[in-house]
PDB file of N, CA and C in Angstrom:
ATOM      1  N   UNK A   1     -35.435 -65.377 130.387  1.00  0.00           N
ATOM      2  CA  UNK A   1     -36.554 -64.875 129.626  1.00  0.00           C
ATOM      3  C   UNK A   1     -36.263 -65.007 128.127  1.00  0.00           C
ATOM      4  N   UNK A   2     -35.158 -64.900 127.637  1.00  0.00           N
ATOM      5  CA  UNK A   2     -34.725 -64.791 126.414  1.00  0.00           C
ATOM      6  C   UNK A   2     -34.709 -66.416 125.880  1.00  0.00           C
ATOM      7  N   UNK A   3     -34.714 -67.284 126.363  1.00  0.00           N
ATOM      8  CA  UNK A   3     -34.984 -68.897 125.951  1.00  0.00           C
ATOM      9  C   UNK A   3     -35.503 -68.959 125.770  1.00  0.00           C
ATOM     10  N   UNK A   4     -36.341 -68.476 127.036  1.00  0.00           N
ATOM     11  CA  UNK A   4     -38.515 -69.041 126.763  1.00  0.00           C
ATOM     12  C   UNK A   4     -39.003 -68.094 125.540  1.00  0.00           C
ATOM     13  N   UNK A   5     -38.784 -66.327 125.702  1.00  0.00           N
ATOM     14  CA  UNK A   5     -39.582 -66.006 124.768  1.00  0.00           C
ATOM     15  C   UNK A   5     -38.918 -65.652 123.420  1.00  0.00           C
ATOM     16  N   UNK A   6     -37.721 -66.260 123.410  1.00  0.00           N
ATOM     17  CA  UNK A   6     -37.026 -65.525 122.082  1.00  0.00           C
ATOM     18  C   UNK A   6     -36.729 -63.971 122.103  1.00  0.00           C
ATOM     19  N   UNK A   7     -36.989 -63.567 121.124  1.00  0.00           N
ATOM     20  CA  UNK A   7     -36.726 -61.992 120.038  1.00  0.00           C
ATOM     21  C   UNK A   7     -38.261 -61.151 121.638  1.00  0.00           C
ATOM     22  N   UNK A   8     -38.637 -62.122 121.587  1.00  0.00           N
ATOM     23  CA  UNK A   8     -39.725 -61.399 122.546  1.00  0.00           C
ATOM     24  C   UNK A   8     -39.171 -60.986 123.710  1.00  0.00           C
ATOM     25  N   UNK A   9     -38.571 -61.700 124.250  1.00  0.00           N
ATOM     26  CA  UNK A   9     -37.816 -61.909 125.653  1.00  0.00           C
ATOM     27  C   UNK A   9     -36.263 -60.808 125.921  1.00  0.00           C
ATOM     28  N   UNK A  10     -35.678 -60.869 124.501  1.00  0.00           N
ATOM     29  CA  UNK A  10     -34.581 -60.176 124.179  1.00  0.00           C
ATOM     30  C   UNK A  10     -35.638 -58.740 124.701  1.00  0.00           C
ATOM     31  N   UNK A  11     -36.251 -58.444 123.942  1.00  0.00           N
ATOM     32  CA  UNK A  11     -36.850 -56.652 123.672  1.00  0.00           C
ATOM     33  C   UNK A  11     -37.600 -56.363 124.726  1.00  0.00           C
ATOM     34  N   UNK A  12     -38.197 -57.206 126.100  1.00  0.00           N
ATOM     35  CA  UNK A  12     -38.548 -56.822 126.783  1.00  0.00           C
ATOM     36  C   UNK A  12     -37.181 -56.307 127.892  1.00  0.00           C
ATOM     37  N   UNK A  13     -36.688 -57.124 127.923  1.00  0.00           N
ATOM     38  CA  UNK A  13     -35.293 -57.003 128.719  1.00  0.00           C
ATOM     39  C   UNK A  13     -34.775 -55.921 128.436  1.00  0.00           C
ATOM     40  N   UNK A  14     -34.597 -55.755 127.284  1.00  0.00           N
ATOM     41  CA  UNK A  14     -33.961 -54.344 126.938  1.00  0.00           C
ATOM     42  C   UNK A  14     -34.593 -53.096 127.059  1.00  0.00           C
ATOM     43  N   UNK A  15     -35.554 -53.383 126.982  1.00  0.00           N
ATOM     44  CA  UNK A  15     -36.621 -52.094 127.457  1.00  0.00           C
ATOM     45  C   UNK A  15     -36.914 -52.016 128.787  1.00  0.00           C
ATOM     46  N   UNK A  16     -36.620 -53.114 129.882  1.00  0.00           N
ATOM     47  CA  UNK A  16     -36.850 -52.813 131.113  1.00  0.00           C
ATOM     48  C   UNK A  16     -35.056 -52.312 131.539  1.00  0.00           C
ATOM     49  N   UNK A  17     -34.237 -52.947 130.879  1.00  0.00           N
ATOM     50  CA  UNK A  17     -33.159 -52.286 131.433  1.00  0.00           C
ATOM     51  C   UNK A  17     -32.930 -50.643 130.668  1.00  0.00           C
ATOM     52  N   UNK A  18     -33.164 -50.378 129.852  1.00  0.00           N
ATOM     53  CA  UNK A  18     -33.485 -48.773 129.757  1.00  0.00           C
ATOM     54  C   UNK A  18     -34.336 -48.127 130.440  1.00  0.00           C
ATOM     55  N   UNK A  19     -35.365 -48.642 130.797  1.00  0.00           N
ATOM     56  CA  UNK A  19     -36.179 -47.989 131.845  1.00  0.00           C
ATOM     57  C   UNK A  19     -35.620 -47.613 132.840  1.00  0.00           C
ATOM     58  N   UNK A  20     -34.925 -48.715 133.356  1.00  0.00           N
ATOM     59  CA  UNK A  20     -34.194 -48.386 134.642  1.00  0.00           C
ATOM     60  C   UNK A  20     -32.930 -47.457 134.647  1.00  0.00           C
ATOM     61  N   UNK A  21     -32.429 -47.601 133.543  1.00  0.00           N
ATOM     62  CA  UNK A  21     -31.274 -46.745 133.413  1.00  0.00           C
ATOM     63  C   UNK A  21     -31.736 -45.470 133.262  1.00  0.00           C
ATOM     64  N   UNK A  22     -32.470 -44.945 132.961  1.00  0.00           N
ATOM     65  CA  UNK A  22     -33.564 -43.586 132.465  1.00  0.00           C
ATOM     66  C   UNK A  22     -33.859 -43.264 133.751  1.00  0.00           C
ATOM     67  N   UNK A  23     -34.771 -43.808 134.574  1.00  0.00           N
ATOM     68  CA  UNK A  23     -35.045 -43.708 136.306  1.00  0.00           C
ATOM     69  C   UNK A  23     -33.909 -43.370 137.226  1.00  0.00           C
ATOM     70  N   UNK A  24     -32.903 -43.790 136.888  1.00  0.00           N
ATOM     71  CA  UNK A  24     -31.705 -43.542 137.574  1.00  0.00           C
ATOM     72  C   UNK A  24     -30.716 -42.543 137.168  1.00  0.00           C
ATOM     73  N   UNK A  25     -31.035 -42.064 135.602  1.00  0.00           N
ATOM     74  CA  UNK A  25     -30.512 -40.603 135.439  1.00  0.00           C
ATOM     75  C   UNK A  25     -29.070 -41.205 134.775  1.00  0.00           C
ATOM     76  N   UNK A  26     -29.135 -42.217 134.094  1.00  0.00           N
ATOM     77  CA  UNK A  26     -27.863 -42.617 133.407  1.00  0.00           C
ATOM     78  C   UNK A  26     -28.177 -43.548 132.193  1.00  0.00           C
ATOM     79  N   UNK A  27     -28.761 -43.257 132.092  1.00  0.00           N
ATOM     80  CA  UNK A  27     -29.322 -43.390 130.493  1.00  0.00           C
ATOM     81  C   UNK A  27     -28.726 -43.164 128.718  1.00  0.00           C
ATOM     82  N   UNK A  28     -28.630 -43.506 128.164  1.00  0.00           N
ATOM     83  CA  UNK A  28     -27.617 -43.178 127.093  1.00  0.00           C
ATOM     84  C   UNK A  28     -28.120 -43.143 125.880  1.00  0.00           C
ATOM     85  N   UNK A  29     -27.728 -42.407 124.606  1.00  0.00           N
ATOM     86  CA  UNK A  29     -28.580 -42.293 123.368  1.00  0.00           C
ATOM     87  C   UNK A  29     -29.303 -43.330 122.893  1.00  0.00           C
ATOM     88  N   UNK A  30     -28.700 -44.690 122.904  1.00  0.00           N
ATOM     89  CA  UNK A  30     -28.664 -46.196 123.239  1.00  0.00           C
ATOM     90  C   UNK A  30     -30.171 -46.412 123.665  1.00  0.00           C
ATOM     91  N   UNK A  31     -30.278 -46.267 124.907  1.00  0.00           N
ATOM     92  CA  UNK A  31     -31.169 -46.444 125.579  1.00  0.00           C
ATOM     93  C   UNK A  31     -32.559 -45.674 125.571  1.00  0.00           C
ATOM     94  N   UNK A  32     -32.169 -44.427 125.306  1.00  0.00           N
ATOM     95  CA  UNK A  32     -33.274 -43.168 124.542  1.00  0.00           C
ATOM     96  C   UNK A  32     -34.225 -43.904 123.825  1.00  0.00           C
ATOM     97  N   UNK A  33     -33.171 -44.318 122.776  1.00  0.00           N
ATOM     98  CA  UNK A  33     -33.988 -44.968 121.300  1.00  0.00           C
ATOM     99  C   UNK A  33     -34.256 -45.947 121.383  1.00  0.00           C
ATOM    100  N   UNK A  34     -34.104 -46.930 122.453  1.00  0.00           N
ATOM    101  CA  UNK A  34     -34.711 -48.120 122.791  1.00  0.00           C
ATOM    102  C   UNK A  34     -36.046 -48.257 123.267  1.00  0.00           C
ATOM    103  N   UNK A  35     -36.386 -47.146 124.308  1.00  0.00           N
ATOM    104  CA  UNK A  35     -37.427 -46.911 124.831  1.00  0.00           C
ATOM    105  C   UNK A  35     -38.747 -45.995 123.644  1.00  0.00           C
ATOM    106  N   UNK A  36     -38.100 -45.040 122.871  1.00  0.00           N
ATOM    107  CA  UNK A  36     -38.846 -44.455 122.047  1.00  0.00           C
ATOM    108  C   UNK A  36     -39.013 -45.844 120.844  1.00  0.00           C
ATOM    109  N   UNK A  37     -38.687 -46.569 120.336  1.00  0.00           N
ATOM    110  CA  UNK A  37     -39.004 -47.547 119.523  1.00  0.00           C
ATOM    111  C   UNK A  37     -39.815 -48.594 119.904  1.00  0.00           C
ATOM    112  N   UNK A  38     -39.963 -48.975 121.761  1.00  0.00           N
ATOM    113  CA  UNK A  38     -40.375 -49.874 122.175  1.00  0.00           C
ATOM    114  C   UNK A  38     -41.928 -49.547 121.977  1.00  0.00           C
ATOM    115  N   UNK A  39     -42.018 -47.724 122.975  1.00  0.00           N
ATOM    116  CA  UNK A  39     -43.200 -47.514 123.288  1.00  0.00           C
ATOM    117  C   UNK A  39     -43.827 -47.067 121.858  1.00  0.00           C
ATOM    118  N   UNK A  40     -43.459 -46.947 121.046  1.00  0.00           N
ATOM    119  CA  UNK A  40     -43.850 -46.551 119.552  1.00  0.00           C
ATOM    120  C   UNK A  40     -44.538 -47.647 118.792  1.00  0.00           C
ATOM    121  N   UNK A  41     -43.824 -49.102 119.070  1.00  0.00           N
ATOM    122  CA  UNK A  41     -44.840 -50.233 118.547  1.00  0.00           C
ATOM    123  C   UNK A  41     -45.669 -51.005 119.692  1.00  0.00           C
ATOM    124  N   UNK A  42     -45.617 -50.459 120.632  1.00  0.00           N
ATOM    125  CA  UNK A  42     -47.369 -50.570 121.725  1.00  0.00           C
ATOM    126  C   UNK A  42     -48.245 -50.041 121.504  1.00  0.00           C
ATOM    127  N   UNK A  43     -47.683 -48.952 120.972  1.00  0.00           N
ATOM    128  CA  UNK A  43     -48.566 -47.711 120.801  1.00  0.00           C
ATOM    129  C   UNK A  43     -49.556 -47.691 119.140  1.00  0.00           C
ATOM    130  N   UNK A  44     -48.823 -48.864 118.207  1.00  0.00           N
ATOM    131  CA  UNK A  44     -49.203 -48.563 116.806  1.00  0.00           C
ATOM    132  C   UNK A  44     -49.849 -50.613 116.872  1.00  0.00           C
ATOM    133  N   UNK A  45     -50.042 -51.208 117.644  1.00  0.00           N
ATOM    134  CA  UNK A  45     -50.254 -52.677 117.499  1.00  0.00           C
ATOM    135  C   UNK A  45     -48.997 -53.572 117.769  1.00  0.00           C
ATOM    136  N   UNK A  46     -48.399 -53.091 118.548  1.00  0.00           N
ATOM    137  CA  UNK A  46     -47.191 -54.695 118.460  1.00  0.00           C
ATOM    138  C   UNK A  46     -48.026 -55.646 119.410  1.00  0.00           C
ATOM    139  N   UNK A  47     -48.258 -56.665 118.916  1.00  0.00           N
ATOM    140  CA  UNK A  47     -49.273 -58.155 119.505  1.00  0.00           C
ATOM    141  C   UNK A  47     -48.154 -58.633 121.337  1.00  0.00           C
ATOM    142  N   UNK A  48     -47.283 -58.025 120.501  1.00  0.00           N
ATOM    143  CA  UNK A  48     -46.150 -58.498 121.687  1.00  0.00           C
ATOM    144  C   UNK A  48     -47.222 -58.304 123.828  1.00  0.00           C
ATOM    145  N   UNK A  49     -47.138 -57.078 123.197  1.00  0.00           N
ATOM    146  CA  UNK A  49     -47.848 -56.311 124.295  1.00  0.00           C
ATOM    147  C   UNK A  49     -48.955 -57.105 125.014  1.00  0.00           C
ATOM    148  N   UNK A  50     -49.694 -57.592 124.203  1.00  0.00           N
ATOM    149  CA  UNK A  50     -51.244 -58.590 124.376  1.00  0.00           C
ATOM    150  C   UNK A  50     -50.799 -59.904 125.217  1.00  0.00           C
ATOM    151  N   UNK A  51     -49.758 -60.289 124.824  1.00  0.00           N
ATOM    152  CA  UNK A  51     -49.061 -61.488 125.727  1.00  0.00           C
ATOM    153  C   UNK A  51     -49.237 -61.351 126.848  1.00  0.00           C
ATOM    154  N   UNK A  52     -47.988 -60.171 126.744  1.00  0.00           N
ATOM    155  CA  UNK A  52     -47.537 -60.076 128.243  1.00  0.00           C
ATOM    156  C   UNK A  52     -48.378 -59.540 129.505  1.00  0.00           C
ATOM    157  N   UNK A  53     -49.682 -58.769 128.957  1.00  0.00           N
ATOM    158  CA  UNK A  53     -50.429 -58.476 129.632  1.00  0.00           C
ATOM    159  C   UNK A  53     -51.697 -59.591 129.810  1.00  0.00           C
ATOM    160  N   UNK A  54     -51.868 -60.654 129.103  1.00  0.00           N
ATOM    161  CA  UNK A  54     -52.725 -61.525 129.363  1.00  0.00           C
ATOM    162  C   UNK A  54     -51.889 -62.370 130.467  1.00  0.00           C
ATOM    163  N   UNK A  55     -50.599 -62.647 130.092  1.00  0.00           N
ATOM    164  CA  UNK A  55     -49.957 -63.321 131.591  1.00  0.00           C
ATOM    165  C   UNK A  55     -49.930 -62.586 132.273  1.00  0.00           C
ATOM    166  N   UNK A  56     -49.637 -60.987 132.493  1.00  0.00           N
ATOM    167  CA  UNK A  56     -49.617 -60.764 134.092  1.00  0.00           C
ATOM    168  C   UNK A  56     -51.473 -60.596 134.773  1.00  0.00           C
ATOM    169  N   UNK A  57     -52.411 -60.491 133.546  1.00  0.00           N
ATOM    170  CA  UNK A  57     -53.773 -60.595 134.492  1.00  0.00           C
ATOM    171  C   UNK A  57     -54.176 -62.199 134.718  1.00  0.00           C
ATOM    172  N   UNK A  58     -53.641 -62.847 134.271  1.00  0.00           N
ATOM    173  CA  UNK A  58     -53.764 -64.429 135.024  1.00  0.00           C
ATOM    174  C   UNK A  58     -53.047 -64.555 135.895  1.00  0.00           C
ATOM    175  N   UNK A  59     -52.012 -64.243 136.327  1.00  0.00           N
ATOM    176  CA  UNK A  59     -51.254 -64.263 137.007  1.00  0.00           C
ATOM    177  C   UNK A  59     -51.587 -63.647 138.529  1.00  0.00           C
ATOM    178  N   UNK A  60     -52.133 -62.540 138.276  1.00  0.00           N
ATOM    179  CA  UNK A  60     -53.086 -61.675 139.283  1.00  0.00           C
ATOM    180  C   UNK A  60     -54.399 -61.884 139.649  1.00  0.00           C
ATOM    181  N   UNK A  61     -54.651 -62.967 138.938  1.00  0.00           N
ATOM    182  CA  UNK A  61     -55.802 -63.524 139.012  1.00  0.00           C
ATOM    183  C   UNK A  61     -55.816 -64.891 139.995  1.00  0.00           C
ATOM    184  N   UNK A  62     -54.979 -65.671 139.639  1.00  0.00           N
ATOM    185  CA  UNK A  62     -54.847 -66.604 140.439  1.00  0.00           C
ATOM    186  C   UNK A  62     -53.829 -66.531 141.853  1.00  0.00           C
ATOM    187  N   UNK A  63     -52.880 -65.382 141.323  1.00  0.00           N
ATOM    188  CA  UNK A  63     -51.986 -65.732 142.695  1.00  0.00           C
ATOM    189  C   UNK A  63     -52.673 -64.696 143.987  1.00  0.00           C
ATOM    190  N   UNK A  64     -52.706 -65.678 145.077  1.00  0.00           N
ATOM    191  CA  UNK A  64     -53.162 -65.810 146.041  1.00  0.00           C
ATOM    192  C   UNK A  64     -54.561 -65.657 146.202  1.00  0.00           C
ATOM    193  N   UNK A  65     -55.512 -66.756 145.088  1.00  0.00           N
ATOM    194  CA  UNK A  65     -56.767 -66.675 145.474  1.00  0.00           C
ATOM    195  C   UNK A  65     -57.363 -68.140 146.122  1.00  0.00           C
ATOM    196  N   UNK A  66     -57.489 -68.037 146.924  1.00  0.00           N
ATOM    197  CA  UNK A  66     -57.617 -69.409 147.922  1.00  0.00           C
ATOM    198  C   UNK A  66     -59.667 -69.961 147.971  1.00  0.00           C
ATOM    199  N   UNK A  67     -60.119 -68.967 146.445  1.00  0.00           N
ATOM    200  CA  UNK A  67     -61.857 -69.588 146.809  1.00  0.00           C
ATOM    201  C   UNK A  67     -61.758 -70.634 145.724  1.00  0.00           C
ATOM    202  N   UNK A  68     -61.395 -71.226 145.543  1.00  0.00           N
ATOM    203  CA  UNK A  68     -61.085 -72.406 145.076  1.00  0.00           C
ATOM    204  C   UNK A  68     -59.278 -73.282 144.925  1.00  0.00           C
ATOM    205  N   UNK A  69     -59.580 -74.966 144.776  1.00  0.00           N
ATOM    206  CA  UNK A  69     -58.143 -75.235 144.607  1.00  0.00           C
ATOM    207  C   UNK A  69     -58.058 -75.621 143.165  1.00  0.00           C
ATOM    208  N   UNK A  70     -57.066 -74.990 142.876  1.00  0.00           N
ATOM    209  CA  UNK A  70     -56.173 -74.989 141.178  1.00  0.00           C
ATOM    210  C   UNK A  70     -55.067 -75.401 141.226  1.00  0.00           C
ATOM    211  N   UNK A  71     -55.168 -75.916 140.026  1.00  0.00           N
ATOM    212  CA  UNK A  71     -53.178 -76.397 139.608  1.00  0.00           C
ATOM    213  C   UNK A  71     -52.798 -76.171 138.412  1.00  0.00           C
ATOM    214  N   UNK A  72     -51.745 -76.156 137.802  1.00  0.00           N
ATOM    215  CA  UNK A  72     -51.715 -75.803 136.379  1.00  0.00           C
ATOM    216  C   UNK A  72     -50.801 -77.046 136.549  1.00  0.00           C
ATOM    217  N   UNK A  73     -50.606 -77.656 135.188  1.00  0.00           N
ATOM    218  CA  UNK A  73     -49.898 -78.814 134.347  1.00  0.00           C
ATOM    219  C   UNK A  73     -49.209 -77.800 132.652  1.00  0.00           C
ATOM    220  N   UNK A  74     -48.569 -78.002 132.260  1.00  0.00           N
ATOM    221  CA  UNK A  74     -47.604 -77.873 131.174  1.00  0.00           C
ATOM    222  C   UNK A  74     -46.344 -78.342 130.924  1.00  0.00           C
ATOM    223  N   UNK A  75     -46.151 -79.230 129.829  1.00  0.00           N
ATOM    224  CA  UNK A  75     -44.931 -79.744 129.350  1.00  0.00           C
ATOM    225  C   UNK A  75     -44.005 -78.476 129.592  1.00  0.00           C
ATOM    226  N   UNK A  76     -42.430 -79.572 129.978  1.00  0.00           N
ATOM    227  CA  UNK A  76     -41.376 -78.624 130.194  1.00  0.00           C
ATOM    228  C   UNK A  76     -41.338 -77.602 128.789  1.00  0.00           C
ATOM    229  N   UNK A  77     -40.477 -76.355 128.750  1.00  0.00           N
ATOM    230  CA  UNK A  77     -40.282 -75.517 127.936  1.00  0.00           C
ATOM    231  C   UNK A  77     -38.874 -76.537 127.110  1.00  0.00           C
ATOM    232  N   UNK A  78     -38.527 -77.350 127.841  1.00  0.00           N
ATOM    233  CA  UNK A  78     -37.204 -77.796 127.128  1.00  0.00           C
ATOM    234  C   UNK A  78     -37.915 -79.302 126.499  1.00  0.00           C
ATOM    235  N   UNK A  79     -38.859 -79.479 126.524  1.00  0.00           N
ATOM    236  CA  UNK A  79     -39.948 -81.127 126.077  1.00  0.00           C
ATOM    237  C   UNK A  79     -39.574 -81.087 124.575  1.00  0.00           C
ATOM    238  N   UNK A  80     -38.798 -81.596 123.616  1.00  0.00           N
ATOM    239  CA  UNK A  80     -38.979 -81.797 122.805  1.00  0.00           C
ATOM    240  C   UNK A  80     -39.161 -82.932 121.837  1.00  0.00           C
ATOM    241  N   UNK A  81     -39.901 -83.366 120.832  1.00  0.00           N
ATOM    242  CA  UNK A  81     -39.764 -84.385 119.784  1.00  0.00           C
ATOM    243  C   UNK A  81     -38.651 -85.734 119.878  1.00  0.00           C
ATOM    244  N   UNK A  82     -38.331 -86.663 120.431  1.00  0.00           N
ATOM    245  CA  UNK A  82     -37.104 -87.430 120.230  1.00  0.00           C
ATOM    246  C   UNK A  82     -37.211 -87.772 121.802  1.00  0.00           C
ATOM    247  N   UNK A  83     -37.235 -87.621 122.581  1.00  0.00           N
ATOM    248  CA  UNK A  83     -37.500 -87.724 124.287  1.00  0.00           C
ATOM    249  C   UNK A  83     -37.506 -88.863 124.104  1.00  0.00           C
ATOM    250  N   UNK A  84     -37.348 -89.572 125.251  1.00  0.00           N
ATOM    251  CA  UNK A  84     -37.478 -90.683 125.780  1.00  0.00           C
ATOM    252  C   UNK A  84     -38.314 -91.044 126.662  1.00  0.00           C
ATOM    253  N   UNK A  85     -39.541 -89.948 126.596  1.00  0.00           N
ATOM    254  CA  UNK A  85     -40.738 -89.935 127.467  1.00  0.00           C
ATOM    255  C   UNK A  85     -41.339 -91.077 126.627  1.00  0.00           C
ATOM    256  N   UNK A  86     -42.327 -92.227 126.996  1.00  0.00           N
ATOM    257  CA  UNK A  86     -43.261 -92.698 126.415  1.00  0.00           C
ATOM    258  C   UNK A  86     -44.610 -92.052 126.199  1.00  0.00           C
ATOM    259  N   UNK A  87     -44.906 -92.646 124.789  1.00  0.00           N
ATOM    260  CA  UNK A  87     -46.098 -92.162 123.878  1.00  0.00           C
ATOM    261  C   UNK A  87     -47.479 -91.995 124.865  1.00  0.00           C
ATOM    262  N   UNK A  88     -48.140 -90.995 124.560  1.00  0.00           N
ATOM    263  CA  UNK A  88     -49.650 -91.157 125.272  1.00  0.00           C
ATOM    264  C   UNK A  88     -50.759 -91.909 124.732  1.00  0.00           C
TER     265      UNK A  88
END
């Protein structure tokens, strides 16, 4: 997650692994303030949020809907400039 989304990917991770550590009753000051900082910029506009919730309602949207057939296409995440793919 941290390749694909960067600084994005880092802070979700870290906020789901405090979550879990919090749920399980082993949680640490660390982790306190991870979760109070996370939910503090959802709560005031972090755009971050808008992402991740537009992918999981597409996501829920398409997976397992069989009234039509779909495919998705997208260049690899690793596709870059210099490739040895030929030009379109």
């Amino acid at each position: 997650m941290e390749e694909r989304l960067g600084h994005l990917g880092t802070s979700l991770r870290k906020f789901r692994n405090a979550r879990i550590a919090q749920r399980e009753g082993r949680a640490t000051e660390e982790d306190e303030k991870t979760i109070a900082m996370y939910e503090h910029n959802v709560l005031h506009g972090d755009y971050s949020t808008t992402f991740v919730k537009s992918c999981r309602t597409t996501f829920m949207f398409f997976d397992g809907n069989e009234s039509f057939r779909w495919s998705f296409l997208s260049p690899s995440a690793l596709f870059r400039p210099g490739s040895n793919l030929p030009p379109l």
